[in-house]
Protein backbone atom coordinates (compact mmCIF):
# COMPACT_ATOMS: atom_id res chain seq x y z
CA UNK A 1 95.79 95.48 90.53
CA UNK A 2 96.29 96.73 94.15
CA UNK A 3 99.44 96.59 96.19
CA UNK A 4 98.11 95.66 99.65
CA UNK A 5 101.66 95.48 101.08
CA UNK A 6 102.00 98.64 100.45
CA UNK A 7 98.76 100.36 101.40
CA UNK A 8 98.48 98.16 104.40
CA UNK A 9 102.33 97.95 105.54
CA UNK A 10 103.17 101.84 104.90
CA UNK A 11 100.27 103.66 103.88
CA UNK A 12 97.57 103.16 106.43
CA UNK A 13 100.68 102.88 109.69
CA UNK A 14 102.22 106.29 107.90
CA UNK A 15 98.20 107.99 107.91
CA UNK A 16 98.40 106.65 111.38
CA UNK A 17 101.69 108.00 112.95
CA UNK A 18 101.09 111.23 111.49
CA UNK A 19 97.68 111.66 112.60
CA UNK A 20 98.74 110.83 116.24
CA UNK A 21 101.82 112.87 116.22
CA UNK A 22 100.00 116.06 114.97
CA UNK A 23 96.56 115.51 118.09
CA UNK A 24 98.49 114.15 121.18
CA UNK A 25 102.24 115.52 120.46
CA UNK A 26 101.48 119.29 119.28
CA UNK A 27 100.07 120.19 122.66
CA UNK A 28 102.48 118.84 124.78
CA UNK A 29 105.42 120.19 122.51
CA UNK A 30 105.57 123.65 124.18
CA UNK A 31 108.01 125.97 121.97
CA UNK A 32 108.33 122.97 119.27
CA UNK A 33 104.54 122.93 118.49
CA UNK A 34 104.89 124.37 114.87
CA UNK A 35 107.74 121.75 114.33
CA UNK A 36 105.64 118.78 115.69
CA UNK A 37 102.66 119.69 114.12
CA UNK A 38 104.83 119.98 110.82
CA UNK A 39 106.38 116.98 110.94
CA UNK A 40 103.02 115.38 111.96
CA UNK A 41 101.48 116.37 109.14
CA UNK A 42 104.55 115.61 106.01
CA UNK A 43 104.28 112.24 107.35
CA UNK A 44 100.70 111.61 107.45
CA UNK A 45 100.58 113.52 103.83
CA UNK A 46 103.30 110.89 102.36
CA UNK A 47 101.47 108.37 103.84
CA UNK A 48 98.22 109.32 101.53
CA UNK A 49 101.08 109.38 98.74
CA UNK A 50 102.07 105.82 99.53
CA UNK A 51 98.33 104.90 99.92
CA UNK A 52 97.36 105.84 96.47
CA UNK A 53 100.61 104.82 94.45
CA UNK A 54 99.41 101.28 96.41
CA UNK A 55 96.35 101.58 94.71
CA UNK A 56 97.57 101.81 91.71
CA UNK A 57 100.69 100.08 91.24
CA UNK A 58 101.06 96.99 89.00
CA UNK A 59 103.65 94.68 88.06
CA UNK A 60 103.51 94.38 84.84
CA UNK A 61 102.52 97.09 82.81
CA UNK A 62 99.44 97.70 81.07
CA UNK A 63 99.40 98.46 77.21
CA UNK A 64 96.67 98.75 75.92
């Protein structure tokens, strides 16, 4: 059972944000390019994390 809320309403924007903050902010960052590209990349790594617990979150659990 897939969460697409979750992988489509934080995952996928978080990959996103990340990914765009890390190409087009880094360079024009000066002195703060290690920061940028830092932050840049935690987010688009949590967004992975909310990607795949999207993936694989249910609601009820399975026992089996």
């Amino acid at each position: 059972m897939v969460s697409k809320s979750i992988i489509v309403g934080v995952g996928i924007p978080m990959i996103i944000v990340g990914a765009l903050m890390t190409w087009l902010m880094s360079p024009m960052g000066g002195e703060l390019q290690s920061q940028v590209e830092l932050i840049g990349s935690t987010i688009g790594i949590l967004g992975v994390v909310f990607f795949i617990s999207g993936l694989f979150y249910t609601k009820e659990p399975n026992m089996q």
